[in-house]
C-alpha atoms as a PDB file:
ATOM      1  CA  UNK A   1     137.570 146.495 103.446  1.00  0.00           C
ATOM      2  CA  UNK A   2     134.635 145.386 105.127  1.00  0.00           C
ATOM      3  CA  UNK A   3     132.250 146.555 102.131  1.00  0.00           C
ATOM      4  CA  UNK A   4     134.495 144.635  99.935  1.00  0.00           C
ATOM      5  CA  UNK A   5     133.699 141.453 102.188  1.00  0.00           C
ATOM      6  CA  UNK A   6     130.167 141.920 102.313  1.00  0.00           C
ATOM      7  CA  UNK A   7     129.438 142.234  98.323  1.00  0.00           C
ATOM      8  CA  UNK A   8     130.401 138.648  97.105  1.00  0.00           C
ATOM      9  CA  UNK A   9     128.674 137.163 100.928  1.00  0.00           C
ATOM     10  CA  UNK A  10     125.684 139.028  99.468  1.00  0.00           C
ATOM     11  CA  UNK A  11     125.244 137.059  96.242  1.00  0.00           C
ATOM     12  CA  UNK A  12     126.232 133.864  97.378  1.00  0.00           C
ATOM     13  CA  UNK A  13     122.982 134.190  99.864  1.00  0.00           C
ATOM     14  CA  UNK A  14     121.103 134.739  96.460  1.00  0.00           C
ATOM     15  CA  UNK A  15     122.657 132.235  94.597  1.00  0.00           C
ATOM     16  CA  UNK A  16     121.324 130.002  97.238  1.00  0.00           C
ATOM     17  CA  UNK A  17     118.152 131.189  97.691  1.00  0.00           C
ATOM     18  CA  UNK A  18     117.474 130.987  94.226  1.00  0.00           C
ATOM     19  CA  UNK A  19     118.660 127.420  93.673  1.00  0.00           C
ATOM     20  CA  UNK A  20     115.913 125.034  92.874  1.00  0.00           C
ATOM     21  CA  UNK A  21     114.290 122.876  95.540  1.00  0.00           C
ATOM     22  CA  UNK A  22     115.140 118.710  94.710  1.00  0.00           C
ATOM     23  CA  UNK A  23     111.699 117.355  92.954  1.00  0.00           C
ATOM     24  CA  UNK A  24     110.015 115.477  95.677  1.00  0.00           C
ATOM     25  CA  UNK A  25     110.368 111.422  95.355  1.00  0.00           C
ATOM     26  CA  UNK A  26     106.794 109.489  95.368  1.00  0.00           C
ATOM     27  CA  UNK A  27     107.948 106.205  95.126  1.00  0.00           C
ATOM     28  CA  UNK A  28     107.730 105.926  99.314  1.00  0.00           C
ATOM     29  CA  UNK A  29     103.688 107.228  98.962  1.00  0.00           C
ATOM     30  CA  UNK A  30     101.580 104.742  99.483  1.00  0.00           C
ATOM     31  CA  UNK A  31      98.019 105.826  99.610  1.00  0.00           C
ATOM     32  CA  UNK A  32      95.425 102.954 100.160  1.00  0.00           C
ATOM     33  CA  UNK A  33      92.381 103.346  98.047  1.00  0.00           C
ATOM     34  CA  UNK A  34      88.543 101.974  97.696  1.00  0.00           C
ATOM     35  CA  UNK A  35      89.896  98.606  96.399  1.00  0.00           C
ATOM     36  CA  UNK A  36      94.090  98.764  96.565  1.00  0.00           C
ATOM     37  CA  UNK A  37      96.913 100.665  97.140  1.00  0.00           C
ATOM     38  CA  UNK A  38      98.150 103.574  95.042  1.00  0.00           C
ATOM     39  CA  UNK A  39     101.995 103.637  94.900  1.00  0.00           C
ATOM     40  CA  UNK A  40     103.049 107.820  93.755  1.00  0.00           C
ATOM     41  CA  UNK A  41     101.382 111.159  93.656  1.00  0.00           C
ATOM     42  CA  UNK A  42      97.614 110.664  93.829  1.00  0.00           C
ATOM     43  CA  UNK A  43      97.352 113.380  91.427  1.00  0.00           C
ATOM     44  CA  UNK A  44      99.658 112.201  88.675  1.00  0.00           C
ATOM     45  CA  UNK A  45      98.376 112.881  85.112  1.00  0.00           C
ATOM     46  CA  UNK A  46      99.033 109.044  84.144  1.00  0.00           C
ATOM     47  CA  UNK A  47      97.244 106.775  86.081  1.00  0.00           C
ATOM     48  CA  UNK A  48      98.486 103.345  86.044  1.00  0.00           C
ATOM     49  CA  UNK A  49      96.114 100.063  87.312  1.00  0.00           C
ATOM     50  CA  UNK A  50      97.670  97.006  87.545  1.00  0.00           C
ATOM     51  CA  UNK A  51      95.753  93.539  88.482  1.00  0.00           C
ATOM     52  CA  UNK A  52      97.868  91.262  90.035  1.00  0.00           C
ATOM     53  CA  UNK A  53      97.569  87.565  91.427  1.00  0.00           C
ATOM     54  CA  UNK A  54     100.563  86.705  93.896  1.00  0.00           C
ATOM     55  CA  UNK A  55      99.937  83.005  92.575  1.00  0.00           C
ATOM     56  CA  UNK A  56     101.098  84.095  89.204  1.00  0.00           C
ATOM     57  CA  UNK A  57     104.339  83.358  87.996  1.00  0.00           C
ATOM     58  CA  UNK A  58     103.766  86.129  84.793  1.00  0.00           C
ATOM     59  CA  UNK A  59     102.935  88.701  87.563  1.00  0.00           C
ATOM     60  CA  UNK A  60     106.109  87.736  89.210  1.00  0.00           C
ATOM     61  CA  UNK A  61     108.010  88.360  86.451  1.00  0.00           C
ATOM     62  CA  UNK A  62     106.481  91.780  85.422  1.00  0.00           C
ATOM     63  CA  UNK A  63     107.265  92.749  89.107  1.00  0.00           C
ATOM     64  CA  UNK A  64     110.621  91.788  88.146  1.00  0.00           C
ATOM     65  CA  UNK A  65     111.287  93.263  84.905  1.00  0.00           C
ATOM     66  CA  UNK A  66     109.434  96.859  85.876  1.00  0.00           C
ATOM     67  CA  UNK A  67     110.022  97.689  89.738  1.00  0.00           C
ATOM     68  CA  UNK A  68     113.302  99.667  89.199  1.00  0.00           C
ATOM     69  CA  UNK A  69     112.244 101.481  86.071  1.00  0.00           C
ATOM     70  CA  UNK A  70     108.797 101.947  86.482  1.00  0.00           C
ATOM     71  CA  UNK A  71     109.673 103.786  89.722  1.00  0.00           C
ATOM     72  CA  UNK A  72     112.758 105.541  88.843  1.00  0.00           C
ATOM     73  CA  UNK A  73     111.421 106.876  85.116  1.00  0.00           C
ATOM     74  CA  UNK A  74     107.423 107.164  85.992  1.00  0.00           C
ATOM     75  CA  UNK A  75     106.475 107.026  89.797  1.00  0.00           C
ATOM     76  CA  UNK A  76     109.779 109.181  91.606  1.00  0.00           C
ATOM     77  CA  UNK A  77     108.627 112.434  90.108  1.00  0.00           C
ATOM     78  CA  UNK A  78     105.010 112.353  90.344  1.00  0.00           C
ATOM     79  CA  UNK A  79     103.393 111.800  86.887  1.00  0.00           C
ATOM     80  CA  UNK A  80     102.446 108.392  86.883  1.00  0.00           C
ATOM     81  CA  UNK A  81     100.814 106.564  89.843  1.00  0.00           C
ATOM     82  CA  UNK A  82     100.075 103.450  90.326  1.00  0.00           C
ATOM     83  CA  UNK A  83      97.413 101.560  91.859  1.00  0.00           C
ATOM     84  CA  UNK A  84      97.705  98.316  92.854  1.00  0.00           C
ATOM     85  CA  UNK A  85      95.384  95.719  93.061  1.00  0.00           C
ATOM     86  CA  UNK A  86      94.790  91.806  93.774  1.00  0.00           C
ATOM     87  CA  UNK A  87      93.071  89.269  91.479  1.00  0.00           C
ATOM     88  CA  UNK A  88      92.077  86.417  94.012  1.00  0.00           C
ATOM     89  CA  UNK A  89      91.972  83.390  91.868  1.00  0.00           C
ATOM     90  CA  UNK A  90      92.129  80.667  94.392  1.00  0.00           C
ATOM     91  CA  UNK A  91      92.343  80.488  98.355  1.00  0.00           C
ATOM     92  CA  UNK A  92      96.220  80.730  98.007  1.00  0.00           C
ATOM     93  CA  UNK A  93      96.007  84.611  96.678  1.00  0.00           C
ATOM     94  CA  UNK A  94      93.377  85.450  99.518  1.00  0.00           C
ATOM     95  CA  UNK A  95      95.949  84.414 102.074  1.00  0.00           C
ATOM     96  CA  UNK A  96      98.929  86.175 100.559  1.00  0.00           C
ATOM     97  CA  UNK A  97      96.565  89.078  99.954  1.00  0.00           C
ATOM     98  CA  UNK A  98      95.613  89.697 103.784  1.00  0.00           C
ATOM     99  CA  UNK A  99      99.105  89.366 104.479  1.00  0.00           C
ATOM    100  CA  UNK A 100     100.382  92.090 101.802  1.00  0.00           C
ATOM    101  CA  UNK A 101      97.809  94.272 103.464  1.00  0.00           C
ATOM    102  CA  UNK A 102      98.381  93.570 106.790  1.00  0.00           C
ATOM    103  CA  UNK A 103      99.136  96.525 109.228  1.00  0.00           C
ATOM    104  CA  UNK A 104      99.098 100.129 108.230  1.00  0.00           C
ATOM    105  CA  UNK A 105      99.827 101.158 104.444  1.00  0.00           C
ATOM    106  CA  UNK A 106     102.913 102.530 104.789  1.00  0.00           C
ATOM    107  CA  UNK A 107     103.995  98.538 105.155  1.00  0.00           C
ATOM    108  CA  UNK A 108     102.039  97.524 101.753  1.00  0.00           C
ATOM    109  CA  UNK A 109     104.603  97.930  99.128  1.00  0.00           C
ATOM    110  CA  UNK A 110     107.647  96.397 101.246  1.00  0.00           C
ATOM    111  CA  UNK A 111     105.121  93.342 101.882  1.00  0.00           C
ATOM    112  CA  UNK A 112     103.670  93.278  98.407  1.00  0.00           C
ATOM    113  CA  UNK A 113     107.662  93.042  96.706  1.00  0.00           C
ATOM    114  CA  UNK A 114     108.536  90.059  99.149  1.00  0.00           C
ATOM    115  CA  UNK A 115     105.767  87.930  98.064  1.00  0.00           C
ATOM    116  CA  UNK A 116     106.674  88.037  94.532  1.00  0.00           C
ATOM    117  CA  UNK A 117     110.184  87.513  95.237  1.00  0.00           C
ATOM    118  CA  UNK A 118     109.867  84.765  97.178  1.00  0.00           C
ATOM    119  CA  UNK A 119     106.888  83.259  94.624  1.00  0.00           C
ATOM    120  CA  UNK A 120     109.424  80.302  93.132  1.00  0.00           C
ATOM    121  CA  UNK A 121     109.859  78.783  96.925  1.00  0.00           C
ATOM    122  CA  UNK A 122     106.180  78.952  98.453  1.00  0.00           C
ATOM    123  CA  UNK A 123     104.090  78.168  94.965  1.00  0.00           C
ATOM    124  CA  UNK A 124     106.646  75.208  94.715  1.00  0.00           C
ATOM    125  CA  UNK A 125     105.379  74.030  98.270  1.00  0.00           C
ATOM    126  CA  UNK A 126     101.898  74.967  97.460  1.00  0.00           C
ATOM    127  CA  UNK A 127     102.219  72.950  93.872  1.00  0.00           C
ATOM    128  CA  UNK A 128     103.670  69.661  96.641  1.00  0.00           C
ATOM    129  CA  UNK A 129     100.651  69.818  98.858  1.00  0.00           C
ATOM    130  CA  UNK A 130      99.508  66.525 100.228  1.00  0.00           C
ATOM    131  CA  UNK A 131      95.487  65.466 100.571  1.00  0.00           C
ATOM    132  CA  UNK A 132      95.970  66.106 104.103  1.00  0.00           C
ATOM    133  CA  UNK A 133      97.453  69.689 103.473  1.00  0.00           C
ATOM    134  CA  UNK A 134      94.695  70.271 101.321  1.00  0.00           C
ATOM    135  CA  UNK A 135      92.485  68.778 103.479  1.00  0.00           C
ATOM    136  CA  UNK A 136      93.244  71.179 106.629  1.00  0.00           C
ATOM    137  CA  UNK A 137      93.278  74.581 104.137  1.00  0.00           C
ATOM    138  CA  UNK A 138      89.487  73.769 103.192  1.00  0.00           C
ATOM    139  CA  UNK A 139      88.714  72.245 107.295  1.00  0.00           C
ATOM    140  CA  UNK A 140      87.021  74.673 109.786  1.00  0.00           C
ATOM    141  CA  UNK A 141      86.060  78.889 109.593  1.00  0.00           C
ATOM    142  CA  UNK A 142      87.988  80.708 107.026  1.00  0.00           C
ATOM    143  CA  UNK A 143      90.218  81.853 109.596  1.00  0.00           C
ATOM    144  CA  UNK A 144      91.678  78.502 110.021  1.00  0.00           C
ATOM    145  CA  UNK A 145      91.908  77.644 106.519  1.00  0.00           C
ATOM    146  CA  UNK A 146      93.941  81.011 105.722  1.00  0.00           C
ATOM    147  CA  UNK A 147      96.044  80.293 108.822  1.00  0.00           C
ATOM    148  CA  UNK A 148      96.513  76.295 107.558  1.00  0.00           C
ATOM    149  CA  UNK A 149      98.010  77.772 104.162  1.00  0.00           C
ATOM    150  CA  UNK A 150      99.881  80.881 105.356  1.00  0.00           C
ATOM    151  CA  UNK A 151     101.795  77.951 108.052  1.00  0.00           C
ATOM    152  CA  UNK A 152     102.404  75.218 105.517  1.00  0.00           C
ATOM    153  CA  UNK A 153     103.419  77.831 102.412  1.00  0.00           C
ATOM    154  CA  UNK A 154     106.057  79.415 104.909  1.00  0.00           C
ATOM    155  CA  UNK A 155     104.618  83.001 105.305  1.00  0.00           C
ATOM    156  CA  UNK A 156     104.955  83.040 108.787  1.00  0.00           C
ATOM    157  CA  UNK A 157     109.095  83.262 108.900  1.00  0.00           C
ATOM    158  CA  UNK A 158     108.451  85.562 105.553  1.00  0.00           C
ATOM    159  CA  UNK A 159     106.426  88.226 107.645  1.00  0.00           C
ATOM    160  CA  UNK A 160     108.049  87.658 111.149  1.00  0.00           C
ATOM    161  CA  UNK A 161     111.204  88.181 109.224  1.00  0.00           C
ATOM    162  CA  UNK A 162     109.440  91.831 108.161  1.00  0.00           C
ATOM    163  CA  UNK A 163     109.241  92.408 111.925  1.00  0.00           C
ATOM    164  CA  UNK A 164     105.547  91.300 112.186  1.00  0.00           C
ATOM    165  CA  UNK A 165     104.998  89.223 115.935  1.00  0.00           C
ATOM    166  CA  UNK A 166     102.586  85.811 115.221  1.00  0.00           C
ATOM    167  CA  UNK A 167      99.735  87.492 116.802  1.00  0.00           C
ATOM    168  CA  UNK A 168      99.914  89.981 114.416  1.00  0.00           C
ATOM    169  CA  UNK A 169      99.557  87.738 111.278  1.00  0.00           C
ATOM    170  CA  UNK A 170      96.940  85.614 113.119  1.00  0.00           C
ATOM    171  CA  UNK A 171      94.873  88.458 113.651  1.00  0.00           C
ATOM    172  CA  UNK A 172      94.944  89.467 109.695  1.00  0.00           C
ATOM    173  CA  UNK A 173      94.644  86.048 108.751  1.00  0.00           C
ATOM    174  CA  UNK A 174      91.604  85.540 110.318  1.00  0.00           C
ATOM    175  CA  UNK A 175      89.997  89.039 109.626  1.00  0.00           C
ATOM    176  CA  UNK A 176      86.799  87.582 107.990  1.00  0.00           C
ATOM    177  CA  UNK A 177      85.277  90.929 106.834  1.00  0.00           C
ATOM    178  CA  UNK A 178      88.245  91.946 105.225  1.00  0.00           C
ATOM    179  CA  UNK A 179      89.078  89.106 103.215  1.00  0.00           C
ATOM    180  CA  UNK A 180      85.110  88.759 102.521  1.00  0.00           C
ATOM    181  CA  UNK A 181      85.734  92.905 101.116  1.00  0.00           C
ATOM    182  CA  UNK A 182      88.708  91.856  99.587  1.00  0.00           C
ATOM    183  CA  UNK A 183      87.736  88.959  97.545  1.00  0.00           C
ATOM    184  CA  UNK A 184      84.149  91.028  96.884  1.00  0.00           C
ATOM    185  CA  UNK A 185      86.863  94.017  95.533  1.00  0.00           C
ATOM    186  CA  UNK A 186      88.369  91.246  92.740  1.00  0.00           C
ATOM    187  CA  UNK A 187      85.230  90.484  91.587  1.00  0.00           C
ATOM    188  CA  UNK A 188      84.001  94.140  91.360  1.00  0.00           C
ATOM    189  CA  UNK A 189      87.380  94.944  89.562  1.00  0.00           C
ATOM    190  CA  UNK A 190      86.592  92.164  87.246  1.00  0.00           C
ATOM    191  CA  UNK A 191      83.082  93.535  86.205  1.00  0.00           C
ATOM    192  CA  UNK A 192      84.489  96.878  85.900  1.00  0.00           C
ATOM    193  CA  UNK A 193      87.314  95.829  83.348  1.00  0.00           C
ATOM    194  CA  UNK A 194      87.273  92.709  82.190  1.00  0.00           C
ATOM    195  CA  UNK A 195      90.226  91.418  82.040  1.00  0.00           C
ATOM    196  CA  UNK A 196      90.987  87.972  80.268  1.00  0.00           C
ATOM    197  CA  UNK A 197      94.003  87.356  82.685  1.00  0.00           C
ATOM    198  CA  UNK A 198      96.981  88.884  85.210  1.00  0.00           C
ATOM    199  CA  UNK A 199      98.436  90.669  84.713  1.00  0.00           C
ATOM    200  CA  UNK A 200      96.607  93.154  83.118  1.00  0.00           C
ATOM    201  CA  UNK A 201      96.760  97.097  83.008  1.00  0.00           C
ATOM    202  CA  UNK A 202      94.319 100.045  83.327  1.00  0.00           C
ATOM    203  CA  UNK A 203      95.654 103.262  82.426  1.00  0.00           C
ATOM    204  CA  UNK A 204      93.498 106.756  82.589  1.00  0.00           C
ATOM    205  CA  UNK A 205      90.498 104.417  82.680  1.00  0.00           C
ATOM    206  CA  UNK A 206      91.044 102.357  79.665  1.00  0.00           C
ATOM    207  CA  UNK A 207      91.935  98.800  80.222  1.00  0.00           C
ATOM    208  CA  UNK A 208      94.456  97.821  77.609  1.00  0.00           C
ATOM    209  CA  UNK A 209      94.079  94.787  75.222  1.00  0.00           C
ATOM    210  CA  UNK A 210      96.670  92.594  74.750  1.00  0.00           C
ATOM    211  CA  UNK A 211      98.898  94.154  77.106  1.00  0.00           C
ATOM    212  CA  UNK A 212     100.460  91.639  80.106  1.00  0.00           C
ATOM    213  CA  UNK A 213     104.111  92.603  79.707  1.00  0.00           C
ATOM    214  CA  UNK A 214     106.380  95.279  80.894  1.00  0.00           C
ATOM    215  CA  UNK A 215     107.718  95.834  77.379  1.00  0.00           C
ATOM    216  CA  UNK A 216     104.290  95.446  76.282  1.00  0.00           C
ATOM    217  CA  UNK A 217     103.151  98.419  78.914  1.00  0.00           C
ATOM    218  CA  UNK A 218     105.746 100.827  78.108  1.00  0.00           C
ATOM    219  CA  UNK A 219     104.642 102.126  74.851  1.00  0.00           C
ATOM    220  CA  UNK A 220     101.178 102.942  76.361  1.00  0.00           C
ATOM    221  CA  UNK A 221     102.905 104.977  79.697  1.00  0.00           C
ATOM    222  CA  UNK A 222     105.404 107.093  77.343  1.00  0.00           C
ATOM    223  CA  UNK A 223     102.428 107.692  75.261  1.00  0.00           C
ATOM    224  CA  UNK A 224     100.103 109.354  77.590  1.00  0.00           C
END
């Protein structure tokens, strides 16, 4: 009786053993790199730049239209990764950019989506600035001024909200050598592919012509 018991426990142990393990989900890697931040497995076979300005409303709306399928068909199994990085344009994208980046990297991506989907309500304010506004954000070190915009564009609440203490955002917003690397890192991206506006895609190397779209991106990603 006891033999009889012992058989079927037996192969059930190999059934399990032999069961395959879950594939491993990227889309939580964040990996920063020489000039951005690599969402996905570093060594994917697709590699996927993107050059984004937080000040543009066609970045926005990529963001929009790819985040849940460009991480659920491409990034959550490992073979394409994507690096992200920031066009600075103006003084308003170096400010949201040394707030996206503040802290450790494991905070970029969660930072990165709320500036884009909050873009309608601070561009609007930044779009309404007064003289004196405008005044303040080009008055005193480059602390100040990125301080001046990040207070009257509302990304103080944004990133307290996040769980970031004031301190904390004064500190990156008046990191001088960072946002001196980080605007040096646009224009470096720039020379390197250069691209006639954001957003604009890299992939394996190549940038693409033509290409600013999520619908327009997809044909090159299922390609490679």
């Amino acid at each position: 009786m006891k033999h009889a018991l012992i058989a079927p426990m037996i192969v059930a142990g190999a059934m399990v053993a032999s069961a395959p393990a879950a594939a491993q989900d990227w889309t939580a890697q964040v990996t920063p790199t020489e000039r951005g931040y690599l969402i996905g497995n570093p060594d994917a076979p697709v590699q996927l730049i993107t050059f984004v300005s937080y000040t543009c409303p066609a970045c926005m709306h990529f963001e929009q239209q790819a985040d849940a399928e460009l991480k659920a068909t491409y990034i959550h199994d490992g073979g394409t990764a994507v690096e992200v990085r920031s066009a600075i344009r103006n003084i308003v994208d170096l400010s949201a950019t040394l707030l996206t980046t503040c802290g450790p990297p494991d905070r970029f991506l969660a930072n990165h989506e709320a500036f884009f989907a909050t873009q309608d309500e601070w561009l609007a304010k930044a779009r309404a600035t007064t003289p004196e506004q405008q005044e303040r954000w080009r008055s005193g070190g480059l602390g100040e001024q990125m301080k001046a915009i990040a207070s009257d564009l509302g990304f103080y609440p944004m990133m307290e909200a996040r769980g970031y203490a004031t301190a904390e955002i004064d500190a990156c917003l008046a990191d001088e050598e960072r946002a001196v690397a980080i605007a040096n890192n646009s224009e470096a991206n720039h020379t390197d592919f250069p691209y006639p506006g954001t957003p604009s895609f890299v992939v394996n190397g190549t940038l693409l012509n033509d290409v600013h779209s999520w619908a327009a991106l997809k044909p090159s990603l299922r390609s490679e």
